[in-house]
C-alpha atoms as a PDB file:
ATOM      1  CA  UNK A   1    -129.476 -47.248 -74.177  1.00  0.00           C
ATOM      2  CA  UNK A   2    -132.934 -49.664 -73.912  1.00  0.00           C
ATOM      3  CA  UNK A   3    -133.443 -49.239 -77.911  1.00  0.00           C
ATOM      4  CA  UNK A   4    -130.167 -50.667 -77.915  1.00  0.00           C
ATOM      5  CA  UNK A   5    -130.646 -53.293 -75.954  1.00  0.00           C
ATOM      6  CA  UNK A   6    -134.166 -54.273 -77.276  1.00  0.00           C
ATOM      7  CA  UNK A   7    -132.749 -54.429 -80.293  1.00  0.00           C
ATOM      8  CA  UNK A   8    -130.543 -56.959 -79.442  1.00  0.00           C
ATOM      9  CA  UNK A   9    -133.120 -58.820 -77.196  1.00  0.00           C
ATOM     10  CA  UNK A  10    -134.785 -59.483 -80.689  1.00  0.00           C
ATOM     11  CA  UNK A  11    -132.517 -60.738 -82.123  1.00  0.00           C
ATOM     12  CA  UNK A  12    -131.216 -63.449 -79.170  1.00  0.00           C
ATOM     13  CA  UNK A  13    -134.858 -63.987 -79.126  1.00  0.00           C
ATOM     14  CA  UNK A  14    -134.904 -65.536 -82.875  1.00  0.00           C
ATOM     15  CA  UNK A  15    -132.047 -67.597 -82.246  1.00  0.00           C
ATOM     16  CA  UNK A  16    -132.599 -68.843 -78.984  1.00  0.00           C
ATOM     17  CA  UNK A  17    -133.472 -72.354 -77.735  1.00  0.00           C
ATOM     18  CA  UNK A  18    -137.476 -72.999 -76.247  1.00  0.00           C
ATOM     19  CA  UNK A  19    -137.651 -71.426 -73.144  1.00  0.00           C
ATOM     20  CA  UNK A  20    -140.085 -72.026 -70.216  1.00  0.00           C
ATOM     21  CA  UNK A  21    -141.419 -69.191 -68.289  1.00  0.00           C
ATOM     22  CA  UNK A  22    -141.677 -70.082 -64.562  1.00  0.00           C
ATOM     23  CA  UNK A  23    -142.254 -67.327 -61.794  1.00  0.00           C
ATOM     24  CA  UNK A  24    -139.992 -64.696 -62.056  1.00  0.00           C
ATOM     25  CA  UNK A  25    -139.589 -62.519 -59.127  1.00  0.00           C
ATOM     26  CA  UNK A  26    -137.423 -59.379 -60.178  1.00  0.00           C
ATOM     27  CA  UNK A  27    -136.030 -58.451 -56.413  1.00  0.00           C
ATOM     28  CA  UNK A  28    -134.994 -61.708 -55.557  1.00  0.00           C
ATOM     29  CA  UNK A  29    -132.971 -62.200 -58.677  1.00  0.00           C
ATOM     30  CA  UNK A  30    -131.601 -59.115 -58.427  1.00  0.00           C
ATOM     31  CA  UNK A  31    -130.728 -59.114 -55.038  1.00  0.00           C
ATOM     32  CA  UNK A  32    -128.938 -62.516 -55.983  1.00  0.00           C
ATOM     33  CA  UNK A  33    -126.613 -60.521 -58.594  1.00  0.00           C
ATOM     34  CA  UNK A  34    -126.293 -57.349 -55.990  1.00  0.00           C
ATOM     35  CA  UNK A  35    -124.858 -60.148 -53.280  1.00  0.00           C
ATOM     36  CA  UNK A  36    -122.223 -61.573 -55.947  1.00  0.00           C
ATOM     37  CA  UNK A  37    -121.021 -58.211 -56.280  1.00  0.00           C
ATOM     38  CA  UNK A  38    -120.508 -57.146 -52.717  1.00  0.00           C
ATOM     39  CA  UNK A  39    -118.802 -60.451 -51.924  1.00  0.00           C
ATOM     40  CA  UNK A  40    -116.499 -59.991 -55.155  1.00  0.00           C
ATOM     41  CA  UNK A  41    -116.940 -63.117 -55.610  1.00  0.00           C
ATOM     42  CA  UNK A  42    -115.891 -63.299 -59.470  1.00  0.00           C
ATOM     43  CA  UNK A  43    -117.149 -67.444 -60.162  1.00  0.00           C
ATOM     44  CA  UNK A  44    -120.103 -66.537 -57.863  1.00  0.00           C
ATOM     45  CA  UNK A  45    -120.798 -63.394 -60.465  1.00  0.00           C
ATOM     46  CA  UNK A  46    -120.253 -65.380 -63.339  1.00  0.00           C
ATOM     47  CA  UNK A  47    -122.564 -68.383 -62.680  1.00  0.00           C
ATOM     48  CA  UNK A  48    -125.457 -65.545 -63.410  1.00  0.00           C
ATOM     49  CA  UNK A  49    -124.559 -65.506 -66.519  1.00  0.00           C
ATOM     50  CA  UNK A  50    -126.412 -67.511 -69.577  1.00  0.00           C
ATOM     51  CA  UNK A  51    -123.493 -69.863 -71.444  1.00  0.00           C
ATOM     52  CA  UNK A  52    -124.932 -70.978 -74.340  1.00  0.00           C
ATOM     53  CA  UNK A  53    -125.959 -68.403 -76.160  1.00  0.00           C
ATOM     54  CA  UNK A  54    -123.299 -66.880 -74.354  1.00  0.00           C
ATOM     55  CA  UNK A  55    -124.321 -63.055 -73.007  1.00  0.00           C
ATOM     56  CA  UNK A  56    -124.681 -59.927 -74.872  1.00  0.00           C
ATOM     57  CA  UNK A  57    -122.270 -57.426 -72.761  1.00  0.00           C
ATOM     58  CA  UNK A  58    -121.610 -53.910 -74.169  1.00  0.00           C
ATOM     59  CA  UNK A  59    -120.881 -50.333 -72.831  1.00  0.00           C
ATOM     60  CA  UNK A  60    -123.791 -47.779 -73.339  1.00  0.00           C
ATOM     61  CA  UNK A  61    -121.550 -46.531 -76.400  1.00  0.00           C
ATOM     62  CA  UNK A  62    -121.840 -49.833 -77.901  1.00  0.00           C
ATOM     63  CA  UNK A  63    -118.848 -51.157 -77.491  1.00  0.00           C
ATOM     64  CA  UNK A  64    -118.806 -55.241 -77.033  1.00  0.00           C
ATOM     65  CA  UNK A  65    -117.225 -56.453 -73.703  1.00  0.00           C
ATOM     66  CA  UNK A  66    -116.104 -60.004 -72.884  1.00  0.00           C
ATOM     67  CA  UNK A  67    -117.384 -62.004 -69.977  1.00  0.00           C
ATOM     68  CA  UNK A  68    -114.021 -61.106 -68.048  1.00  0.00           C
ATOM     69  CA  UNK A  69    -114.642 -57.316 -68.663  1.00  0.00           C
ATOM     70  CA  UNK A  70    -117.986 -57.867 -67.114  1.00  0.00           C
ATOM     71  CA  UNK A  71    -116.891 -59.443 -64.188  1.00  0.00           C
ATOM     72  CA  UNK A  72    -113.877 -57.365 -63.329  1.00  0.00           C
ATOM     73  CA  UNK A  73    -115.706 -54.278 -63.789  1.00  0.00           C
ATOM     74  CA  UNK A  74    -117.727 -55.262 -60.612  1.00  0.00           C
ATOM     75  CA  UNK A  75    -116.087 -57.586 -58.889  1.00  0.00           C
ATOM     76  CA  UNK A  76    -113.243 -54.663 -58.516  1.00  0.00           C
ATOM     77  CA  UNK A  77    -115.690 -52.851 -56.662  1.00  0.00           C
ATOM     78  CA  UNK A  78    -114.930 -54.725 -53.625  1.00  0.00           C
ATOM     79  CA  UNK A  79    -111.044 -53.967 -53.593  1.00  0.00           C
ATOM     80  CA  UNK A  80    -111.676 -50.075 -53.835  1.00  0.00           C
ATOM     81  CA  UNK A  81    -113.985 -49.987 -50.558  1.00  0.00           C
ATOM     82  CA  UNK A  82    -117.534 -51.246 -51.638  1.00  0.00           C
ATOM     83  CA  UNK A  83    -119.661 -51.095 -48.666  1.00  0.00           C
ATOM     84  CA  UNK A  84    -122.849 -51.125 -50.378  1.00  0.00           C
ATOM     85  CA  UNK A  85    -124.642 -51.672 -53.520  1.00  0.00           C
ATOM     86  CA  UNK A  86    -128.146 -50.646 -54.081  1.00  0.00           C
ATOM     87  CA  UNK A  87    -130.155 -50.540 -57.086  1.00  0.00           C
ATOM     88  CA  UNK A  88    -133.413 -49.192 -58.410  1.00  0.00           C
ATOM     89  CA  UNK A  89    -135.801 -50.070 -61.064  1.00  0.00           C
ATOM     90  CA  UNK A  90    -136.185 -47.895 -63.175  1.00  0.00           C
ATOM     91  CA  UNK A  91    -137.985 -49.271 -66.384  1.00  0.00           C
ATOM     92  CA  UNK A  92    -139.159 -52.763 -66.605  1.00  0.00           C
ATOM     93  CA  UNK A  93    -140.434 -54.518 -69.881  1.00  0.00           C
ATOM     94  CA  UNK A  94    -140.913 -58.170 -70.431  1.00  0.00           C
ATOM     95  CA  UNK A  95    -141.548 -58.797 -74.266  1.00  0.00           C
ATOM     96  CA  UNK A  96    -141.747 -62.698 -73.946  1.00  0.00           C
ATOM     97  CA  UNK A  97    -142.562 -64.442 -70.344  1.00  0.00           C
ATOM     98  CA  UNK A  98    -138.959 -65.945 -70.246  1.00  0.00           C
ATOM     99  CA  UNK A  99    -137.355 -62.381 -70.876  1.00  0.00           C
ATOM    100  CA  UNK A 100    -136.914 -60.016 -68.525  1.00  0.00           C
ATOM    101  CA  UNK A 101    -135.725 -56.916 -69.372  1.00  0.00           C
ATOM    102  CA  UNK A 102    -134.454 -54.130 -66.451  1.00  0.00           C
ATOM    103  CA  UNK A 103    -133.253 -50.407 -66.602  1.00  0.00           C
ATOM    104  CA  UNK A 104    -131.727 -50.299 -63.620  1.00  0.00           C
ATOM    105  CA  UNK A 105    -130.047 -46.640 -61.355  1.00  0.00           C
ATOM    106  CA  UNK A 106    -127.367 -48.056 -59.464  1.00  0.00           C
ATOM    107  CA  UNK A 107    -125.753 -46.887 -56.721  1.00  0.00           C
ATOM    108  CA  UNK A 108    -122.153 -47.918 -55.570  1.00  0.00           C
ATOM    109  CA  UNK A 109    -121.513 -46.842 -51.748  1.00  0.00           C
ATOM    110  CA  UNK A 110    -117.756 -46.853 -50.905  1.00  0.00           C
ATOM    111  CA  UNK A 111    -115.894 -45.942 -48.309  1.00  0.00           C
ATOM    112  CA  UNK A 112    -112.301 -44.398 -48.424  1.00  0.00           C
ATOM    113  CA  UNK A 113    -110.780 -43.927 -44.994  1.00  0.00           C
ATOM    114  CA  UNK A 114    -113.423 -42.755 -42.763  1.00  0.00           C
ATOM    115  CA  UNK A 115    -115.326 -40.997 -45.661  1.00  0.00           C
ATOM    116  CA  UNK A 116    -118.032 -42.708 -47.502  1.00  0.00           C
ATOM    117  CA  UNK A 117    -118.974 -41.976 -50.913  1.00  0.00           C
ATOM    118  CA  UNK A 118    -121.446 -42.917 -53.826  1.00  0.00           C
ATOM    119  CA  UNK A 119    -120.707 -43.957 -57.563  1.00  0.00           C
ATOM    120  CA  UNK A 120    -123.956 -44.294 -59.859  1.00  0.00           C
ATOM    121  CA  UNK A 121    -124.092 -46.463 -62.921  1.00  0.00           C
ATOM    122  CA  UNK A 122    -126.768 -46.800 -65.319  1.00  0.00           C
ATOM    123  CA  UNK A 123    -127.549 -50.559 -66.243  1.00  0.00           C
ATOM    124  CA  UNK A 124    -129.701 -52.547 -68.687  1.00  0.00           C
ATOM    125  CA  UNK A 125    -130.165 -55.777 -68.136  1.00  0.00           C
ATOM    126  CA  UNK A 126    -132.084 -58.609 -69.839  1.00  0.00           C
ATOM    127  CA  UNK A 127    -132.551 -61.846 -67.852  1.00  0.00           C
ATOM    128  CA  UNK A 128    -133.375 -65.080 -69.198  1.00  0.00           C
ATOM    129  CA  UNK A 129    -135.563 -67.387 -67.156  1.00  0.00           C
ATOM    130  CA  UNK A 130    -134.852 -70.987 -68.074  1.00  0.00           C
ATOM    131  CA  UNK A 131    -136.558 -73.803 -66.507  1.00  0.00           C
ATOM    132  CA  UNK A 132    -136.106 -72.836 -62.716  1.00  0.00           C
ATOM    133  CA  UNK A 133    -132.960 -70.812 -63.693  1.00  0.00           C
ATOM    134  CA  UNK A 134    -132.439 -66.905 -64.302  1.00  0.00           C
ATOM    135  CA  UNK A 135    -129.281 -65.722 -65.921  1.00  0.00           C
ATOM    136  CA  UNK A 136    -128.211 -62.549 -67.882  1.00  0.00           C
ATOM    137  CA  UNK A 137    -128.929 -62.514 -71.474  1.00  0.00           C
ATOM    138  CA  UNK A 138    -128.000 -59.225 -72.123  1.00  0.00           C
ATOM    139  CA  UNK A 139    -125.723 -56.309 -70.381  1.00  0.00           C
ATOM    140  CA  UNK A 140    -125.681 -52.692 -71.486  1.00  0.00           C
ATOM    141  CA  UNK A 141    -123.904 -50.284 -68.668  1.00  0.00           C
ATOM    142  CA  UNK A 142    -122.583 -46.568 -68.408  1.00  0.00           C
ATOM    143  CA  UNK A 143    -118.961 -46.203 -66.742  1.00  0.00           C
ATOM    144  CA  UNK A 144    -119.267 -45.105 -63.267  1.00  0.00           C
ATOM    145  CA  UNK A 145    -120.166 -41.347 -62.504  1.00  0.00           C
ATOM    146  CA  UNK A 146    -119.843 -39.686 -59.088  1.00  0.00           C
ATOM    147  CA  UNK A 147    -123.280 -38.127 -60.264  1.00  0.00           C
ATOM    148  CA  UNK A 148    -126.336 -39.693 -61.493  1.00  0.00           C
ATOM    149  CA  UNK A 149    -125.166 -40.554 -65.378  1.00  0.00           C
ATOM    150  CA  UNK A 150    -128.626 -39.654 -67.457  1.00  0.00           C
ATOM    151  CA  UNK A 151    -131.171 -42.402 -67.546  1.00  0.00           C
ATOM    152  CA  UNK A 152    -132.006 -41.719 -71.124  1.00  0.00           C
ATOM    153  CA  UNK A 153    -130.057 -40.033 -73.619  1.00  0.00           C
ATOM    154  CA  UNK A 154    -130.862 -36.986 -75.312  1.00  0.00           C
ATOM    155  CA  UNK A 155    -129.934 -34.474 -78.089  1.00  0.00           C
ATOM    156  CA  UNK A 156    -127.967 -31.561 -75.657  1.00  0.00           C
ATOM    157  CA  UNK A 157    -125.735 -29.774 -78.524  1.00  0.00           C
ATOM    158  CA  UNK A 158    -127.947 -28.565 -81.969  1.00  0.00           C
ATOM    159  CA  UNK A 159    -125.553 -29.187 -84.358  1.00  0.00           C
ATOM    160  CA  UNK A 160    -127.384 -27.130 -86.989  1.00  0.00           C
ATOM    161  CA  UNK A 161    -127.546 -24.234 -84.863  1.00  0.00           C
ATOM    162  CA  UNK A 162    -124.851 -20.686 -85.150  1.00  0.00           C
ATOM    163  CA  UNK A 163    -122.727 -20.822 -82.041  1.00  0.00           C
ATOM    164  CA  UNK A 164    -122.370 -16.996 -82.679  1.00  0.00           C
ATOM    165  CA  UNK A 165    -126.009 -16.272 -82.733  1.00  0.00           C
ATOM    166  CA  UNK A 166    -126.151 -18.687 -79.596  1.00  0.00           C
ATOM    167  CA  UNK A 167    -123.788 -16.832 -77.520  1.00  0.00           C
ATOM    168  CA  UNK A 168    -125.511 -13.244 -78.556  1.00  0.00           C
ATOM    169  CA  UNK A 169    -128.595 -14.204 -76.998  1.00  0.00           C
ATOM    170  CA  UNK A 170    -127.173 -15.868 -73.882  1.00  0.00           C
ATOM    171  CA  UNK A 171    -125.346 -12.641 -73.329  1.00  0.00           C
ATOM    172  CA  UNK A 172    -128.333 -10.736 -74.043  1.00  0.00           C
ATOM    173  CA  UNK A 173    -130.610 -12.671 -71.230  1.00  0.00           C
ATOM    174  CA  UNK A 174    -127.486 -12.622 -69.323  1.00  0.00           C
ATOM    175  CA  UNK A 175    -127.602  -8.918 -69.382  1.00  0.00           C
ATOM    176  CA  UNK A 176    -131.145  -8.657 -68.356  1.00  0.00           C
ATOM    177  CA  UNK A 177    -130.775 -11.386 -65.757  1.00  0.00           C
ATOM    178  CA  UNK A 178    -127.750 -10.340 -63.866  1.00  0.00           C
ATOM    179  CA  UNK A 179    -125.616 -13.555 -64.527  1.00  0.00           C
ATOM    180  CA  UNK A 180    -122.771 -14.780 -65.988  1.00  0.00           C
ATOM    181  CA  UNK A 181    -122.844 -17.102 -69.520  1.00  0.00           C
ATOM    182  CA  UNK A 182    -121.608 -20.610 -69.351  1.00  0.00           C
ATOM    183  CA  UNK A 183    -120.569 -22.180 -72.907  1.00  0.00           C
ATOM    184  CA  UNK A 184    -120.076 -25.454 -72.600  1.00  0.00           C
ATOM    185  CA  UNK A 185    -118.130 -27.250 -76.261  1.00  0.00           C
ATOM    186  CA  UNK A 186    -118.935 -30.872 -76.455  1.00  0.00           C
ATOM    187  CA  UNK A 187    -120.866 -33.529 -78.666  1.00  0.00           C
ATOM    188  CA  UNK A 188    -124.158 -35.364 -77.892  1.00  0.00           C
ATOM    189  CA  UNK A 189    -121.501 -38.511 -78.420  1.00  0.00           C
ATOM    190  CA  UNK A 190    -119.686 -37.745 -75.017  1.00  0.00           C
ATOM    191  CA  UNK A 191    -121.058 -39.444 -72.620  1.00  0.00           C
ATOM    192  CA  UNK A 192    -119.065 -36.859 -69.867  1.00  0.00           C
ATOM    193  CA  UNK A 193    -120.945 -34.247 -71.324  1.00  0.00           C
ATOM    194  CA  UNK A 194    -124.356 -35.325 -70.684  1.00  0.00           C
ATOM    195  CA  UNK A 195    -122.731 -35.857 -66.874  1.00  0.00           C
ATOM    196  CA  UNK A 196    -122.475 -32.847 -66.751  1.00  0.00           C
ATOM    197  CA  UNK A 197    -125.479 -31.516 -68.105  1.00  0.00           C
ATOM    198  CA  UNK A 198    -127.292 -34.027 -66.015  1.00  0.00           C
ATOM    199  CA  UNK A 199    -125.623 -31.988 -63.101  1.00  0.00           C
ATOM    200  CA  UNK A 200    -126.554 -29.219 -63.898  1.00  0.00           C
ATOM    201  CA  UNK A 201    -130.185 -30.008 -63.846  1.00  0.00           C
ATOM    202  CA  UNK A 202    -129.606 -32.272 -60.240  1.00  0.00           C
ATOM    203  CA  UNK A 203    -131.102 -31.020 -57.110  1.00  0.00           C
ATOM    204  CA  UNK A 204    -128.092 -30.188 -55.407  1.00  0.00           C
ATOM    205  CA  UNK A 205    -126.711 -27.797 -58.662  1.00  0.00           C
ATOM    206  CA  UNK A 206    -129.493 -26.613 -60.478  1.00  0.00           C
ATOM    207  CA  UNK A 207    -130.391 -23.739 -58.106  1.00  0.00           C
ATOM    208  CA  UNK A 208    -127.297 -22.498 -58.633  1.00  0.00           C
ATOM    209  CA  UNK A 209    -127.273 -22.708 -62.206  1.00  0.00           C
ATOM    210  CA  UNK A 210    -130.420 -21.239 -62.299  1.00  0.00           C
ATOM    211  CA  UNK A 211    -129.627 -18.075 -60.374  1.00  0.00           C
ATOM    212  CA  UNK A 212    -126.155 -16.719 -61.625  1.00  0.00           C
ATOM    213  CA  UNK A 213    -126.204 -18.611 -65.316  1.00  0.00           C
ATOM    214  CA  UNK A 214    -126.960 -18.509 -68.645  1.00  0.00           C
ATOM    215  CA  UNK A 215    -126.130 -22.472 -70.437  1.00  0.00           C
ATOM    216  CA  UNK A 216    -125.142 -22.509 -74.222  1.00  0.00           C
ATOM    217  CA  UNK A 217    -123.736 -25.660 -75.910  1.00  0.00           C
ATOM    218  CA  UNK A 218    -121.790 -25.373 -78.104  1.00  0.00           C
ATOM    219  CA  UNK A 219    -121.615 -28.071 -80.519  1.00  0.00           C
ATOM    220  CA  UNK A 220    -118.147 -29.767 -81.787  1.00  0.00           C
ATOM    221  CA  UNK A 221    -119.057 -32.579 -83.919  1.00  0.00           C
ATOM    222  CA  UNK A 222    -116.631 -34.677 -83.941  1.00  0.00           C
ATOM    223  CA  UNK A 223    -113.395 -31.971 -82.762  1.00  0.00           C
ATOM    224  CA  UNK A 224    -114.095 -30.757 -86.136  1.00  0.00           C
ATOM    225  CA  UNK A 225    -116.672 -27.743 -85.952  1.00  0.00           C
ATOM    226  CA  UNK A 226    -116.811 -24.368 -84.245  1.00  0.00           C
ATOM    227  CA  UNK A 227    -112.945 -24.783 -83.402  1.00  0.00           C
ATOM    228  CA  UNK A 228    -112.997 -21.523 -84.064  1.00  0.00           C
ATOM    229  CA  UNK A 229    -115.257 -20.287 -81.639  1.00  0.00           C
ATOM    230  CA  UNK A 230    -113.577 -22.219 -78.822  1.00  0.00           C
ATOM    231  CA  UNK A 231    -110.149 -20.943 -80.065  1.00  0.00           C
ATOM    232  CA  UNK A 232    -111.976 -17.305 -79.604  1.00  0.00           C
ATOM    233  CA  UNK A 233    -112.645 -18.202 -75.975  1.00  0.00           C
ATOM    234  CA  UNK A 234    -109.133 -19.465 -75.438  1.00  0.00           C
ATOM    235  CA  UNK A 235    -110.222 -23.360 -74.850  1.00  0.00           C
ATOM    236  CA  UNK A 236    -107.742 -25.725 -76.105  1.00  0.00           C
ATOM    237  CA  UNK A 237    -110.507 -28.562 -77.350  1.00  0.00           C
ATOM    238  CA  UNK A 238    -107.374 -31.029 -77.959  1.00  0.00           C
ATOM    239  CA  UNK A 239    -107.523 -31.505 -74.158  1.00  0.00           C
ATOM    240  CA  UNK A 240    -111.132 -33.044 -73.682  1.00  0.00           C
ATOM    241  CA  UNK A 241    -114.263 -31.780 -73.328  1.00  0.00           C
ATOM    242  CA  UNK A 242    -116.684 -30.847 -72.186  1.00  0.00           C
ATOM    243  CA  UNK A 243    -114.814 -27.876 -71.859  1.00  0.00           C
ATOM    244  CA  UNK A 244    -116.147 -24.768 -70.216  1.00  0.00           C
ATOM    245  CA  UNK A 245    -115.195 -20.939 -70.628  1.00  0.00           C
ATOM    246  CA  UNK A 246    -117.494 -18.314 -68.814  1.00  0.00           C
ATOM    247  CA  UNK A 247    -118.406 -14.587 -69.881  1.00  0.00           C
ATOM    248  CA  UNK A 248    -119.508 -11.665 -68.033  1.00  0.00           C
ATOM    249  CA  UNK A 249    -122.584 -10.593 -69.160  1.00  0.00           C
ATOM    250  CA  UNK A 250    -120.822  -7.721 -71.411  1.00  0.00           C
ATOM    251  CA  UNK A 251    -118.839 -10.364 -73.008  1.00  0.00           C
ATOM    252  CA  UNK A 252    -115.768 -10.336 -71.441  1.00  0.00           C
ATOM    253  CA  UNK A 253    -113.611 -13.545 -71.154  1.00  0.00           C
ATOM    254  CA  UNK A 254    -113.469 -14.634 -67.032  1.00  0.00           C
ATOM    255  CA  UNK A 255    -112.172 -18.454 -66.982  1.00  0.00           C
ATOM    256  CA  UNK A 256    -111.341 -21.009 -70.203  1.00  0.00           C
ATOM    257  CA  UNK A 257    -111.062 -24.731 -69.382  1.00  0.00           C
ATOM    258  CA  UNK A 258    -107.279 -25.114 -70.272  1.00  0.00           C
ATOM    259  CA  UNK A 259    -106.288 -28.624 -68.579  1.00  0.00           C
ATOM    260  CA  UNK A 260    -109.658 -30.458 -68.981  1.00  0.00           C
ATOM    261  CA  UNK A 261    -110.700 -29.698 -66.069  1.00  0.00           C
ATOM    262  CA  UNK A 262    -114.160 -31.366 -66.885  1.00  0.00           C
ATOM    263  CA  UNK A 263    -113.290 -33.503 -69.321  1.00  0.00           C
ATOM    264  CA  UNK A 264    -113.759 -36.473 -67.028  1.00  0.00           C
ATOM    265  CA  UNK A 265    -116.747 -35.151 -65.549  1.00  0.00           C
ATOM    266  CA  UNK A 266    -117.768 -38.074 -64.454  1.00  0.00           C
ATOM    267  CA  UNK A 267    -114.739 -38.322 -61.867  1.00  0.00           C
ATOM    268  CA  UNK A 268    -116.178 -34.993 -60.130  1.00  0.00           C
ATOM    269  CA  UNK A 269    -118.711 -34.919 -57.409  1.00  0.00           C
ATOM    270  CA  UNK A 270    -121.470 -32.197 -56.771  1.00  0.00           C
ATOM    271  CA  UNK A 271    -119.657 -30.086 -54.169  1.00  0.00           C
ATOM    272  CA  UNK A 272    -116.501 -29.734 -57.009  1.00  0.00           C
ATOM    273  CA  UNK A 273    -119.001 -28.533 -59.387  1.00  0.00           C
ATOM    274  CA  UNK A 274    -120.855 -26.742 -57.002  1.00  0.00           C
ATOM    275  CA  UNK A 275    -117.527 -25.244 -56.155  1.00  0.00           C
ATOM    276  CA  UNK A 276    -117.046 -24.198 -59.391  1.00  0.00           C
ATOM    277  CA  UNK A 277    -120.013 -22.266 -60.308  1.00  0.00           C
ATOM    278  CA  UNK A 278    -119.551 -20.500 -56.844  1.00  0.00           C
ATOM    279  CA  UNK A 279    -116.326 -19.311 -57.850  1.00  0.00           C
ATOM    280  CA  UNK A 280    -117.284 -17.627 -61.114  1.00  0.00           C
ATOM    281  CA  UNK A 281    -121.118 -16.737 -60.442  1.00  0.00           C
ATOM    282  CA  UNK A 282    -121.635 -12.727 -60.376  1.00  0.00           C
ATOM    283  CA  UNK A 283    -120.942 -11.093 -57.334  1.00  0.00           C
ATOM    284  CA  UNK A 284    -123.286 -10.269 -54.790  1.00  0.00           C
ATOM    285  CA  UNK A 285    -125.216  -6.967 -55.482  1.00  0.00           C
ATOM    286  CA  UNK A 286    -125.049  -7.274 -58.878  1.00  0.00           C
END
């Protein structure tokens, strides 16, 4: 997500108008875009946001997004129950003094009848300072996950790897271990997958994981590799994935994902996961 966006940053950078550096203080711009989004204030959002050259606004996948895309995705926010928006700096590079460049963890409070719940989003930003003006440059974000989306991506599923061979030594540690195997089909494209793997190694699941499972991934390229082995387990990949099927440790066949159940993982929240593993983890005294 930051090569990404650096790599854009260049290239605004060559074609961009002299700018003058003036003091930049990161919280109180940021704050100033956090308070246009909990007032849903759409023309209050979009003054933050450079005109000429207009901004550089894309998903994490890539994919280009217009200014109204932008501002709808967070001015909606305030219509579904925002409460609270907080944000936290995670990487911070400025490769000119009127650039400012932000990888940013935020977190989305909302509140749903007397409940109160979090969304995360992972957002780039690049701010351009401009005489005694900031605006936003650049925009790279993550769709909204009920857990932490990863802050970095990485390389989950091997694609050069035997799914066959995988699974015989996940059963064989499984064996030794007392736990149940976990395959989990997917790509390193799917951004629900690395949801859920990044749930899997959160502080709230990984203990559980840790205990009662063995992990394989099974790589799908693009729904066109290893259909066979998810066919095998009984998991219809036509319906999303990442899609799950777990094993005893002798081999047997205990649950296959047949309605996508985490195909939109990032829809499900820690206790549904948690819930889950609970479910199919080995029985006590095992």
């Amino acid at each position: 997500m930051r090569r990404s966006l650096v790599s854009v940053l260049s290239l605004v950078l060559l074609s961009s108008p002299t700018l003058f550096g003036q003091s930049f203080d990161a919280h109180t711009v940021l704050d100033k875009w956090r308070s246009a989004i909990l007032s849903g204030n759409s023309g209050s959002l979009a003054a933050l946001y450079t005109k000429d050259p207009p901004p550089n606004l894309q998903t994490s996948s890539g994919k280009p997004l217009s200014l109204n895309d932008e501002l709808q995705f967070w001015t909606s926010w305030k219509s579904k129950g925002l409460t609270n928006l907080t944000y936290e700096i995670a990487d911070r590079k400025t490769p000119n003094p009127s650039l400012h460049l932000f990888l940013l963890q935020v977190t989305l409070t909302l509140k749903q009848g007397a409940a109160l719940h979090n969304e995360y989003v992972v957002l780039s930003q690049g701010w351009l300072q401009r005489g005694d003006q900031q605006l936003i440059l650049l925009s790279q974000r993550s769709p909204a996950a009920r857990i932490h989306p990863p802050l970095v991506s990485k390389d989950i599923y091997d694609s050069s790897a035997d799914p066959n061979r995988q699974i015989a030594e996940s059963l064989h540690a499984a064996a030794a271990a007392h736990k149940h195997v976990l395959i989990v089909f997917g790509g390193n494209w799917c951004f629900d997958c690395h949801v859920l793997d990044e749930a899997f190694h959160s502080p709230e699941i990984a203990p559980t994981v840790n205990k009662s499972f063995e992990v394989v991934h099974i790589d799908i390229g693009h729904m066109d590799k290893n259909l066979d082995v998810a066919k095998k387990y009984d998991v219809p990949l036509d319906r999303g994935v990442p899609a799950i099927a777990v094993l005893d440790s002798d081999g047997k066949l205990l649950f296959s994902q047949k309605r996508g159940e985490f195909e939109a993982a990032r829809s499900l929240a820690p206790e549904d996961i948690l819930a889950f593993l609970n479910k199919w983890k080995p029985p006590l005294g095992r």
